[in-house]
C-alpha atoms as a PDB file:
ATOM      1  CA  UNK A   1      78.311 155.594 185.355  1.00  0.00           C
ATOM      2  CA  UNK A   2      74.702 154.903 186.136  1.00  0.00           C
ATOM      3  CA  UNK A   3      73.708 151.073 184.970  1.00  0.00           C
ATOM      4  CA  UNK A   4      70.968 151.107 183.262  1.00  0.00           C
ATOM      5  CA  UNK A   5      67.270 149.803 184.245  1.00  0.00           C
ATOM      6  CA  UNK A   6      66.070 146.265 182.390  1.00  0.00           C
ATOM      7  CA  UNK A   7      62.639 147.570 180.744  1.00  0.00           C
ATOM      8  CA  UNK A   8      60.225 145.236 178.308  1.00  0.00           C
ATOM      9  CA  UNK A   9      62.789 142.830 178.214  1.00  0.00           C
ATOM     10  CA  UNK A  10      62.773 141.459 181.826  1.00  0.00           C
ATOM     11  CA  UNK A  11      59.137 141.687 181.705  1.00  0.00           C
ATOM     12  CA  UNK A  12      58.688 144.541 184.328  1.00  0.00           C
ATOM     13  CA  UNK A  13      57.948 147.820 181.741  1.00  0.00           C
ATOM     14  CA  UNK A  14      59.026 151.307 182.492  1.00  0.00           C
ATOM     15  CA  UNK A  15      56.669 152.498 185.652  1.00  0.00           C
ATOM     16  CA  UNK A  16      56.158 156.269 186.150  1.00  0.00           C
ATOM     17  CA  UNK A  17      58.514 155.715 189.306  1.00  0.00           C
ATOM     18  CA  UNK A  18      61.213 154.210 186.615  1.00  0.00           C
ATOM     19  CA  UNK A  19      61.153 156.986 184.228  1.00  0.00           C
ATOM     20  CA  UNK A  20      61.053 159.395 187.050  1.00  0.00           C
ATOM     21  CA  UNK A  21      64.296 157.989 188.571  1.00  0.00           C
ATOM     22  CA  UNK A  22      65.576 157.996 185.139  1.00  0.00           C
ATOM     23  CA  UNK A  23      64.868 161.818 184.630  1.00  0.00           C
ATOM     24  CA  UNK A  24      66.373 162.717 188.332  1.00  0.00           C
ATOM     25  CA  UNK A  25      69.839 160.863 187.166  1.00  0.00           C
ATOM     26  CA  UNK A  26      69.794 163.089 184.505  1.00  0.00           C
ATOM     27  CA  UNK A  27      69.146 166.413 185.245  1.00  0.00           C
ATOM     28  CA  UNK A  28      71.486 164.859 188.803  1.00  0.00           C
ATOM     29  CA  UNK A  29      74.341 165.018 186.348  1.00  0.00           C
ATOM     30  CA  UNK A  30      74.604 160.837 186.569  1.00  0.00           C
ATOM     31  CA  UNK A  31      73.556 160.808 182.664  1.00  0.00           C
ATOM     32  CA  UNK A  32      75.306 162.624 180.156  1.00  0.00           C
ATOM     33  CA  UNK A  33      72.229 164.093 177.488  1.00  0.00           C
ATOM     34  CA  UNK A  34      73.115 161.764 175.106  1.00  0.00           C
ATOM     35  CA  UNK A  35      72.626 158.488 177.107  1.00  0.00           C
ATOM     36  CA  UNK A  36      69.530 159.695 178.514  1.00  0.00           C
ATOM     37  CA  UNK A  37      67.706 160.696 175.340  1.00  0.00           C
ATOM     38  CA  UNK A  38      68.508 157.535 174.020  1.00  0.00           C
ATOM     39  CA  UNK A  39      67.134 155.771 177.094  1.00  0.00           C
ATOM     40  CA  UNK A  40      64.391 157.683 177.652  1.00  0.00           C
ATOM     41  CA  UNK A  41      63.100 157.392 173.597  1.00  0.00           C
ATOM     42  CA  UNK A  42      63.327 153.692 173.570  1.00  0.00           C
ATOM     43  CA  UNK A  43      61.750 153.029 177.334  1.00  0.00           C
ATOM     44  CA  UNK A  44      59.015 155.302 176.484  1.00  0.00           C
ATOM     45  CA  UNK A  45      58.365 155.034 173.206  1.00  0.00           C
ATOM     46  CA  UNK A  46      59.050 151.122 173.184  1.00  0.00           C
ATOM     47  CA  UNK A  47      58.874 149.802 177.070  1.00  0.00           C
ATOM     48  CA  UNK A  48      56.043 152.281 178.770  1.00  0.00           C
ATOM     49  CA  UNK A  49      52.680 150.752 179.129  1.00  0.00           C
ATOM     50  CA  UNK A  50      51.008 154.229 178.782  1.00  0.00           C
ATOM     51  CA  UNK A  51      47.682 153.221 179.829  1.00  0.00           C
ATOM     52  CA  UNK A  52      48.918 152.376 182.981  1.00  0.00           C
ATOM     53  CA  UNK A  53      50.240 156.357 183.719  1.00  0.00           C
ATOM     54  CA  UNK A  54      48.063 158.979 185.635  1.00  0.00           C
ATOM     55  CA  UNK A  55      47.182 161.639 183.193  1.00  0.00           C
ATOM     56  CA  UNK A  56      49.549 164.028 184.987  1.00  0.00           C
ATOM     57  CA  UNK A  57      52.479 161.320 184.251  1.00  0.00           C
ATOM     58  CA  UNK A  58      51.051 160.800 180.484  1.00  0.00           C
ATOM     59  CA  UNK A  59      51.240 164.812 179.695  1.00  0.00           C
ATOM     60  CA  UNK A  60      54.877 165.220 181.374  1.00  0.00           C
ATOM     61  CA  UNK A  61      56.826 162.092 179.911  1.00  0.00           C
ATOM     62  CA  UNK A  62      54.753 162.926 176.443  1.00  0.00           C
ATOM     63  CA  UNK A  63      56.010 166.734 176.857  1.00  0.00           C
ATOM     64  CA  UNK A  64      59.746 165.253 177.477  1.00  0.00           C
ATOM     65  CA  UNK A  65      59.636 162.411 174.944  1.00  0.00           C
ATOM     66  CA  UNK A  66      58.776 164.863 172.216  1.00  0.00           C
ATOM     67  CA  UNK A  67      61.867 166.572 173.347  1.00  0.00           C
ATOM     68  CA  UNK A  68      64.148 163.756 173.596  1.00  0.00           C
ATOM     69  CA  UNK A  69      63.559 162.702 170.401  1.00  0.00           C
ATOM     70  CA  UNK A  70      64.741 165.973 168.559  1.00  0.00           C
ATOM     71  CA  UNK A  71      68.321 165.737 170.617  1.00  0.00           C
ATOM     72  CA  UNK A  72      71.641 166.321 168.372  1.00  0.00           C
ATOM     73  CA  UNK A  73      74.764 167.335 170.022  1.00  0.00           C
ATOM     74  CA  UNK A  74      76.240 168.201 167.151  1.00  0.00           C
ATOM     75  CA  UNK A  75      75.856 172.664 166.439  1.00  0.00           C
ATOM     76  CA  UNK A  76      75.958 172.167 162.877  1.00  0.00           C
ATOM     77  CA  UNK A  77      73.517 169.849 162.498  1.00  0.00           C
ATOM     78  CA  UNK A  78      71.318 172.168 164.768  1.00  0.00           C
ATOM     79  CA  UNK A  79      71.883 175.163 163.053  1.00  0.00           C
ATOM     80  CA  UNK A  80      70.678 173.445 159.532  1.00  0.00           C
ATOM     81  CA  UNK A  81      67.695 171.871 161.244  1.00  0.00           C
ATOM     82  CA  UNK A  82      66.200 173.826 163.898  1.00  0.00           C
ATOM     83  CA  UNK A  83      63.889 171.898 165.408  1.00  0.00           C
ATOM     84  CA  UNK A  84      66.826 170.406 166.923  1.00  0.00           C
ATOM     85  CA  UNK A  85      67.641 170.607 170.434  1.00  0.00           C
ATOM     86  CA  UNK A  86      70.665 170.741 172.162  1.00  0.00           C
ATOM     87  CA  UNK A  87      71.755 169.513 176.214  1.00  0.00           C
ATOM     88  CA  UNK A  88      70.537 173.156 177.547  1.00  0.00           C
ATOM     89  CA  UNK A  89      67.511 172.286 176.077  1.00  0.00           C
ATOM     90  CA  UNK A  90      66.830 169.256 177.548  1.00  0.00           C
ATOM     91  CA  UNK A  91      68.166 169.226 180.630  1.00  0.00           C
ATOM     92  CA  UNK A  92      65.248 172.439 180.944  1.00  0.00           C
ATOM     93  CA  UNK A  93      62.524 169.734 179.180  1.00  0.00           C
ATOM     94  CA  UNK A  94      64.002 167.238 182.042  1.00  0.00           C
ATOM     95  CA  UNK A  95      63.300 169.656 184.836  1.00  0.00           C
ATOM     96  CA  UNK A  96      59.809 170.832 183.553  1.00  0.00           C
ATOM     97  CA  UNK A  97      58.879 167.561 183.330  1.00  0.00           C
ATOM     98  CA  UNK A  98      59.828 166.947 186.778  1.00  0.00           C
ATOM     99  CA  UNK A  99      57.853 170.090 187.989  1.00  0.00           C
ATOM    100  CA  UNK A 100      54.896 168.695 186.613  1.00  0.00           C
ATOM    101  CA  UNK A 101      54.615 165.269 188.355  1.00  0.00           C
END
């Protein structure tokens, strides 16, 4: 199990280098898709000083973020709202996002 990175709380902020790492120990298989979305939705959405990403690192973690937030792994829940997405689906959001830093 992969411990998980202070953010906000300890001052430091999510860096594009601490997301990144965070994204590698996913799509690694460290993370299951579960603990990462919910990682990745608060430290972004909550812990990221945006402002202090390239653009480049601002349109990936965006692209993944809107992603994240839209995970369910339950099927029945995604088949009644489809906007849903599933592990397939992010683990392929992870590794775009990836591509494009």
């Amino acid at each position: 199990m992969v411990a998980r990175e202070r953010g906000a709380a300890d001052g430091a902020g999510y860096t594009a280098e601490r997301l990144r790492r965070m994204v590698e120990q996913f799509v690694s298989g460290a993370l299951d898709a579960g603990t990462f979305c919910a990682w990745f939705e608060e430290a972004f959405n909550f812990d990221t000083d945006r402002a202090a990403l390239s653009r480049r690192e601002l349109k990936a973690f965006t692209g993944l973020f809107n992603e994240v937030v839209h995970y369910s792994p339950l099927p029945e829940e995604r088949a009644v709202i489809p906007n849903y997405r599933d592990e397939v689906e992010i683990r392929a959001a992870a590794e775009t996002c990836l591509q494009k830093l």
